[in-house]
PDB file of N, CA and C in Angstrom:
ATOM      1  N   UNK A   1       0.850  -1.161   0.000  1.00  0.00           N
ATOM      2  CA  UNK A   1       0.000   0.000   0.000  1.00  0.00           C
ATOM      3  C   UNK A   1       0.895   1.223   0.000  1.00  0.00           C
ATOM      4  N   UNK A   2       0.384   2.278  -0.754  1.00  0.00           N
ATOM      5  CA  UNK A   2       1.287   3.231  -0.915  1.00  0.00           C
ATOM      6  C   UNK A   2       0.160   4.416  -0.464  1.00  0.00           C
ATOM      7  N   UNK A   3       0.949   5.122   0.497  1.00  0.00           N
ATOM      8  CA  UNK A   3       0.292   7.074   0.832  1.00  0.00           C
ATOM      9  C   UNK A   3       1.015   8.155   0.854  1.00  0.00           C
ATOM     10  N   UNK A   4       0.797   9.158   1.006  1.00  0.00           N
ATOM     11  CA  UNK A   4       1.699  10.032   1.235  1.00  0.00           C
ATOM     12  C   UNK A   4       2.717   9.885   1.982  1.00  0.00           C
ATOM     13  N   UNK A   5       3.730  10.418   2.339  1.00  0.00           N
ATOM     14  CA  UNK A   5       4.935  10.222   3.279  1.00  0.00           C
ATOM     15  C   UNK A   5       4.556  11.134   4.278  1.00  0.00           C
ATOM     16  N   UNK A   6       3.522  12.317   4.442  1.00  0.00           N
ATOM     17  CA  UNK A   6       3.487  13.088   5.490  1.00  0.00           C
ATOM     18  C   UNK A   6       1.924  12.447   6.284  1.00  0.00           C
ATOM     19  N   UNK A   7       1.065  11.628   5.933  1.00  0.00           N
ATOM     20  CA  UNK A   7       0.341  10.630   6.529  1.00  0.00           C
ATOM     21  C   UNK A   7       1.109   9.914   7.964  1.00  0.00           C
ATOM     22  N   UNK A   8       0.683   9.741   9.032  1.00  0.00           N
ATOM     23  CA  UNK A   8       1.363   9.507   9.693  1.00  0.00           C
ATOM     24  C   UNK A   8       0.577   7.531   9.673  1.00  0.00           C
ATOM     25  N   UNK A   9       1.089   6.974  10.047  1.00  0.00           N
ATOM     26  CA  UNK A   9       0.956   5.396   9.688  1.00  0.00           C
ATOM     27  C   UNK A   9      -0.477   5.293  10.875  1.00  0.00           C
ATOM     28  N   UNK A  10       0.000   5.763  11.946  1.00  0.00           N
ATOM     29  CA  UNK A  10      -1.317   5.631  12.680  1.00  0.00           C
ATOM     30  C   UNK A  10      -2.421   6.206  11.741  1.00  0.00           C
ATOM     31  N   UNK A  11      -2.739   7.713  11.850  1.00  0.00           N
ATOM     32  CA  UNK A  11      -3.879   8.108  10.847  1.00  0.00           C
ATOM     33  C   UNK A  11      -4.398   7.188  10.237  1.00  0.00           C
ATOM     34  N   UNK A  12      -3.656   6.302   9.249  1.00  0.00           N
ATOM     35  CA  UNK A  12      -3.588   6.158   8.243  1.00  0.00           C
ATOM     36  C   UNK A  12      -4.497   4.142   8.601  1.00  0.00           C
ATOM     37  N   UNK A  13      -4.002   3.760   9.447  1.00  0.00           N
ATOM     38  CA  UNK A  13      -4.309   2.728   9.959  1.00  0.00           C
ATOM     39  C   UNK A  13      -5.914   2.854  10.481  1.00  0.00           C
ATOM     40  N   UNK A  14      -6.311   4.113  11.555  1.00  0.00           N
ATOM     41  CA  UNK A  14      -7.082   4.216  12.181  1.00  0.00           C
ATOM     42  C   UNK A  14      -8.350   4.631  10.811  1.00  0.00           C
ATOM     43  N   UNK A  15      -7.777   5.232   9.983  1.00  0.00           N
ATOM     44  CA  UNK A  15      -9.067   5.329   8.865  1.00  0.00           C
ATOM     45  C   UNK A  15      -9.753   3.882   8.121  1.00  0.00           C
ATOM     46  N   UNK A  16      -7.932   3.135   7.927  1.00  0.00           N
ATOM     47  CA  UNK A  16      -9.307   1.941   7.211  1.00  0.00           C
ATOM     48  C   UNK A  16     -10.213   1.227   8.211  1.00  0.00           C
ATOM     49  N   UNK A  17      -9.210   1.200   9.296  1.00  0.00           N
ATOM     50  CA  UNK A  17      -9.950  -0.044  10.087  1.00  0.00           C
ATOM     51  C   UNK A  17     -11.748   1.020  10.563  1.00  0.00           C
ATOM     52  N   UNK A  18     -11.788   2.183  10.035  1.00  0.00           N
ATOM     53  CA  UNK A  18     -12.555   2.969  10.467  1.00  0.00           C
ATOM     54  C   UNK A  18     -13.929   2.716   9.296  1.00  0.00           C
ATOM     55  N   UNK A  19     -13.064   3.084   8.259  1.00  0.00           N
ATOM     56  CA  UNK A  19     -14.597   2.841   6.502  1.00  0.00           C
ATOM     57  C   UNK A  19     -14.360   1.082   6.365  1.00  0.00           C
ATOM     58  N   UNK A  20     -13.524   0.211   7.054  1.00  0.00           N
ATOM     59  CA  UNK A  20     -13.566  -1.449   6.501  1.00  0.00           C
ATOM     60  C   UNK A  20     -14.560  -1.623   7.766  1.00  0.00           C
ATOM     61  N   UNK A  21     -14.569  -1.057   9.081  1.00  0.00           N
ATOM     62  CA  UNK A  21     -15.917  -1.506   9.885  1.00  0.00           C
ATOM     63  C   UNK A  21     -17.360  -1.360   9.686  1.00  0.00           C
ATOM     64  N   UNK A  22     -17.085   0.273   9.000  1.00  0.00           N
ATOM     65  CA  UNK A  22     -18.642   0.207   8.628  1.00  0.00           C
ATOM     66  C   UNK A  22     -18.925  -0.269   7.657  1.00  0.00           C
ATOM     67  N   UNK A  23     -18.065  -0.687   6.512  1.00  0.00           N
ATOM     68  CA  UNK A  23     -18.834  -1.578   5.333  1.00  0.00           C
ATOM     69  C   UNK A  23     -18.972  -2.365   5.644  1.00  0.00           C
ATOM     70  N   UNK A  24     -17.889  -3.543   6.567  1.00  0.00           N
ATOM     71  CA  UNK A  24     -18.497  -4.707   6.845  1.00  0.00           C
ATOM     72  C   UNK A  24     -19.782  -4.889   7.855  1.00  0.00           C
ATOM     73  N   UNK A  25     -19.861  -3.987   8.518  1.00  0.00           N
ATOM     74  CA  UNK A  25     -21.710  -3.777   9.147  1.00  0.00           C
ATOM     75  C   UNK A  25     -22.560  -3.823   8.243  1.00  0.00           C
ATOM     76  N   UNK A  26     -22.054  -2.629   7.183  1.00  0.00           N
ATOM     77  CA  UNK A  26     -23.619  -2.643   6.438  1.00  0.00           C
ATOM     78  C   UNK A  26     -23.634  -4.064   5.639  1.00  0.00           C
ATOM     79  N   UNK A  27     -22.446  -4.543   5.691  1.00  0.00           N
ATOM     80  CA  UNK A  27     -22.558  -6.158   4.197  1.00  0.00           C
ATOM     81  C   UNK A  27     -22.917  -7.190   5.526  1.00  0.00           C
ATOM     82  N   UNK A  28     -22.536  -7.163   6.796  1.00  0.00           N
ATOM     83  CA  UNK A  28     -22.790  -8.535   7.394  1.00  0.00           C
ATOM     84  C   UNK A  28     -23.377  -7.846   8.844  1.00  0.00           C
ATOM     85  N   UNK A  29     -24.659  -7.036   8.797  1.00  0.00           N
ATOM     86  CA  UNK A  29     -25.238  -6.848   9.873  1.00  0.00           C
ATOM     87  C   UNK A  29     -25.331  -7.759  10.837  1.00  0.00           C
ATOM     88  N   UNK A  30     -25.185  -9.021  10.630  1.00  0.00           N
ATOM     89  CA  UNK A  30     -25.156 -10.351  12.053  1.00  0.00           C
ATOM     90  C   UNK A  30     -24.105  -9.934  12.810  1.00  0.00           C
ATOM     91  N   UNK A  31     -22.939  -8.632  12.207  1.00  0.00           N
ATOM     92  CA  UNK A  31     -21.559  -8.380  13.164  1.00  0.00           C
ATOM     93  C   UNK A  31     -21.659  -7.743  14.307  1.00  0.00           C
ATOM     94  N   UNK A  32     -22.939  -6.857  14.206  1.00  0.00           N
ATOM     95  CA  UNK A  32     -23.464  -6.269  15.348  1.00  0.00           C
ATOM     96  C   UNK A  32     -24.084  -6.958  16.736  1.00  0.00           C
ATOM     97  N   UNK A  33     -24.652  -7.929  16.417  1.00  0.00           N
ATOM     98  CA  UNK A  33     -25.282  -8.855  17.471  1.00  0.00           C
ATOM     99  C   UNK A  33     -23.740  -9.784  17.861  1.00  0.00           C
ATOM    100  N   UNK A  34     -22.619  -9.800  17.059  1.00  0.00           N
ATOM    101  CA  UNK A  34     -21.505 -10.477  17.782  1.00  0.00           C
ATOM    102  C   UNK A  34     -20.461  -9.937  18.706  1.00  0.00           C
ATOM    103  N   UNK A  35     -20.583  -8.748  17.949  1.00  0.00           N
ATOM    104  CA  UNK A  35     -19.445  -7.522  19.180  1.00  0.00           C
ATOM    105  C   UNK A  35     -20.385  -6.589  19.495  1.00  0.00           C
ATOM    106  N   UNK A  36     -21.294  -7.332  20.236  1.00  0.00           N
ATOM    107  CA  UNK A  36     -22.071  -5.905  20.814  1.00  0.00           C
ATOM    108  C   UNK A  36     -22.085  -5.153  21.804  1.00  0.00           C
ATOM    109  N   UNK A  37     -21.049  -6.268  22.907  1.00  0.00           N
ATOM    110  CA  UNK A  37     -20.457  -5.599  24.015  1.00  0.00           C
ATOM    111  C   UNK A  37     -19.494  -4.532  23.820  1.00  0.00           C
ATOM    112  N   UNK A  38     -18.681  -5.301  22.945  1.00  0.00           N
ATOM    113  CA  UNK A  38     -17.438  -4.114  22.670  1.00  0.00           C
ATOM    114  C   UNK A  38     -17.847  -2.963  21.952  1.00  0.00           C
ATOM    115  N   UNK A  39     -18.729  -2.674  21.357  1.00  0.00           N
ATOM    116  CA  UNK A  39     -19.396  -1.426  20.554  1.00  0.00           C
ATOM    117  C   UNK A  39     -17.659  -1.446  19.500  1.00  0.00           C
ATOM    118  N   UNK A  40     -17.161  -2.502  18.983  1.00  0.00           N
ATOM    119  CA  UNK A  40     -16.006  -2.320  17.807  1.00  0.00           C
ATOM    120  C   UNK A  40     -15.819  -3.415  17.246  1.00  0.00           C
ATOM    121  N   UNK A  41     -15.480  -3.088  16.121  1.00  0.00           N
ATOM    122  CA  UNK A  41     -14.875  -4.378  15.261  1.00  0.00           C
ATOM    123  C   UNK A  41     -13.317  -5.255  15.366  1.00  0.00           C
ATOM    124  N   UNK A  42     -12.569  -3.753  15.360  1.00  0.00           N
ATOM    125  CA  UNK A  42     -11.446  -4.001  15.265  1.00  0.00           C
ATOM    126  C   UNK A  42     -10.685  -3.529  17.018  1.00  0.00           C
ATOM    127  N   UNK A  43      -9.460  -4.563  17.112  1.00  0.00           N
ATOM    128  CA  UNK A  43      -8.655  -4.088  18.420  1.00  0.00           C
ATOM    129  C   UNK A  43      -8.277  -2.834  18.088  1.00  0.00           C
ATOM    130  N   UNK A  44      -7.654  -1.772  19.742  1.00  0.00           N
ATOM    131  CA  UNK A  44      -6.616  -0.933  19.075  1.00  0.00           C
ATOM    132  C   UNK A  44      -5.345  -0.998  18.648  1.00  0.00           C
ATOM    133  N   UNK A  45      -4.783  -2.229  18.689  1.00  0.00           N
ATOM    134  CA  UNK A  45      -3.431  -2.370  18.302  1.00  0.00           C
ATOM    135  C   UNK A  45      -3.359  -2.627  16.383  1.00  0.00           C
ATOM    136  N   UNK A  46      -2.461  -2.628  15.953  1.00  0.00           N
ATOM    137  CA  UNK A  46      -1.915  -2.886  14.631  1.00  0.00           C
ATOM    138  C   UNK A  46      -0.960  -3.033  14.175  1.00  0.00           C
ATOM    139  N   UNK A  47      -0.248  -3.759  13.615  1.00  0.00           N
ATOM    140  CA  UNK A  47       1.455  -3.555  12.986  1.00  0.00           C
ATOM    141  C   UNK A  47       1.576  -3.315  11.155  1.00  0.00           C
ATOM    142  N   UNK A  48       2.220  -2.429  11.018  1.00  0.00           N
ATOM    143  CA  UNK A  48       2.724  -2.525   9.979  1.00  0.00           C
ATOM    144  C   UNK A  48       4.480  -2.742   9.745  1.00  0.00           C
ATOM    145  N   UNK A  49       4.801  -2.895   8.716  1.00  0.00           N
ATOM    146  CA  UNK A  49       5.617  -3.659   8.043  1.00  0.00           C
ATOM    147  C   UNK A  49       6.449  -3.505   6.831  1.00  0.00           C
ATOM    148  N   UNK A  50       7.624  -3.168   6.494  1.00  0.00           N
ATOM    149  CA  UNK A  50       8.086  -3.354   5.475  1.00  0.00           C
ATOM    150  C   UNK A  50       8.467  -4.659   4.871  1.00  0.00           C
ATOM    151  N   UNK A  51       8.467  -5.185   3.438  1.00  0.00           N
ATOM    152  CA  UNK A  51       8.767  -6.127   2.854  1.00  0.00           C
ATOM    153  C   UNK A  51      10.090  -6.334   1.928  1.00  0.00           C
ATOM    154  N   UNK A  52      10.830  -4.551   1.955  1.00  0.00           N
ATOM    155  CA  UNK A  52      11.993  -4.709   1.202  1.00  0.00           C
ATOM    156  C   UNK A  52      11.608  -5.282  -0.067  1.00  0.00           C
ATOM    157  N   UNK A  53      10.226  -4.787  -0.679  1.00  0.00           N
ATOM    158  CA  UNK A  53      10.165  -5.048  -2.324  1.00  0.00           C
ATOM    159  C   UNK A  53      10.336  -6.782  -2.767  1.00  0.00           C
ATOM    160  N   UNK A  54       9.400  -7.401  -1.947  1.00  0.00           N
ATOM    161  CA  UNK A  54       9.785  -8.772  -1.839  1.00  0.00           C
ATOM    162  C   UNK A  54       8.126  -8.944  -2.887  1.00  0.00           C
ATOM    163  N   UNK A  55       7.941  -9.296  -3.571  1.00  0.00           N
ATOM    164  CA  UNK A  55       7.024 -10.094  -4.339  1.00  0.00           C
ATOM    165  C   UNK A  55       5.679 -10.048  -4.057  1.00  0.00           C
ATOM    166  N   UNK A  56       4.742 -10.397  -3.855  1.00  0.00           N
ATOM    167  CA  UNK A  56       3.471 -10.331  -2.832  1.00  0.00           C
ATOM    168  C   UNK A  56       3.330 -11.538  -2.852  1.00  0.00           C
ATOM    169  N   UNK A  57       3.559 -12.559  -3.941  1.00  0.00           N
ATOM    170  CA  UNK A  57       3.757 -13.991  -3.439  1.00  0.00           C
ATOM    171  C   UNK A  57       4.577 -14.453  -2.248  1.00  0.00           C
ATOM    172  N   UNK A  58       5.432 -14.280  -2.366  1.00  0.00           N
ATOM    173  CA  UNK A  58       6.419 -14.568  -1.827  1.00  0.00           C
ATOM    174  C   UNK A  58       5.804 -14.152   0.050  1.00  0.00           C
ATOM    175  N   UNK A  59       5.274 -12.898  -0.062  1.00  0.00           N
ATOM    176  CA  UNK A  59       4.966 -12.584   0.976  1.00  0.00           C
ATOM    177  C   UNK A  59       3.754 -13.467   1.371  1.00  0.00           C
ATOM    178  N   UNK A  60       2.938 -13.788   0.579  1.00  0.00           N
ATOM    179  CA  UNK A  60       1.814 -13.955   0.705  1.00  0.00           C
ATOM    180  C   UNK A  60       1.983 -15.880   1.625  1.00  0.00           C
ATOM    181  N   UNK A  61       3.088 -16.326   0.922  1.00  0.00           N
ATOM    182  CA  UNK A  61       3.524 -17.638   1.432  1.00  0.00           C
ATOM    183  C   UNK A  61       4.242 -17.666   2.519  1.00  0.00           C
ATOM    184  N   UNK A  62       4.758 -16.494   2.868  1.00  0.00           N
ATOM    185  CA  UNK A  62       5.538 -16.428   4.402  1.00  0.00           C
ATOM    186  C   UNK A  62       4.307 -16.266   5.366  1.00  0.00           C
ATOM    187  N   UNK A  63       3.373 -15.432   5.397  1.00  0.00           N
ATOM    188  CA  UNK A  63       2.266 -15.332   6.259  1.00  0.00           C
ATOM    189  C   UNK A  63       1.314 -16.426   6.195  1.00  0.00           C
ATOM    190  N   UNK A  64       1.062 -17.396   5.524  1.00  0.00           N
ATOM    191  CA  UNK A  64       0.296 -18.518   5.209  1.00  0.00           C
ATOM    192  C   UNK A  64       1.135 -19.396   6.044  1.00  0.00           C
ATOM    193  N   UNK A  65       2.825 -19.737   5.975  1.00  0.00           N
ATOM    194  CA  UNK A  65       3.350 -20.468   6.459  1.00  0.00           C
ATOM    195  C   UNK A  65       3.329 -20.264   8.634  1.00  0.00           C
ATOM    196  N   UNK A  66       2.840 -19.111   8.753  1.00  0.00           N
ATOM    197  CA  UNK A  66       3.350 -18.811  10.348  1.00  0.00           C
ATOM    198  C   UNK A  66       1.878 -20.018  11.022  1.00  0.00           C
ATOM    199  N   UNK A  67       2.796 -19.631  12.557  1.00  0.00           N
ATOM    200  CA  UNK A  67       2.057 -20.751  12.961  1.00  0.00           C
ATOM    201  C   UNK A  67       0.786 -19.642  13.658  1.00  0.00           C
ATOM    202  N   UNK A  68      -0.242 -20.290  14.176  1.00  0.00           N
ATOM    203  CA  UNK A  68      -1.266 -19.542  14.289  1.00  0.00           C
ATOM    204  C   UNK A  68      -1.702 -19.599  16.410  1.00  0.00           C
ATOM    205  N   UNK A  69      -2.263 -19.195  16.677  1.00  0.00           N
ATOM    206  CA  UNK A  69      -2.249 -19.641  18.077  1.00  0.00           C
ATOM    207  C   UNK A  69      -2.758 -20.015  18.202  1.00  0.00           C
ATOM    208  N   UNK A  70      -3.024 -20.851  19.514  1.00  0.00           N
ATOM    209  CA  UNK A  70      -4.081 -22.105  20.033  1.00  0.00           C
ATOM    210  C   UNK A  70      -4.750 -22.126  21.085  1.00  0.00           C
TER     211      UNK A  70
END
């Protein structure tokens, strides 16, 4: 993903997870009756990441490969 360089990564984080919550409300209204305590979709934490121009395959098979928790 590419933005401006004067975007600060938070901003920038806090907007999608901001328009990807409410679309996914309006596409899967059942999301509301599941986090209805939390009044949110998303945690506040997030990481981003550089890839050093690595492929998106390539990436895409390193994150497929991690182990997941249990």
């Amino acid at each position: 993903m590419n933005f401006p360089p004067k975007v600060a990564v938070s901003k920038l984080v806090n907007s999608l997870k901001g328009v990807s919550s409410r679309r996914l409300r309006q596409e899967y209204p059942e999301l509301e009756r599941h986090y209805w305590r939390a009044k949110r979709l998303w945690s506040g934490s997030y990481l981003a990441a550089g890839v050093g121009g690595a492929p998106l395959d390539t990436v895409h098979r390193y994150i497929e490969g991690e182990q997941r928790p249990s």
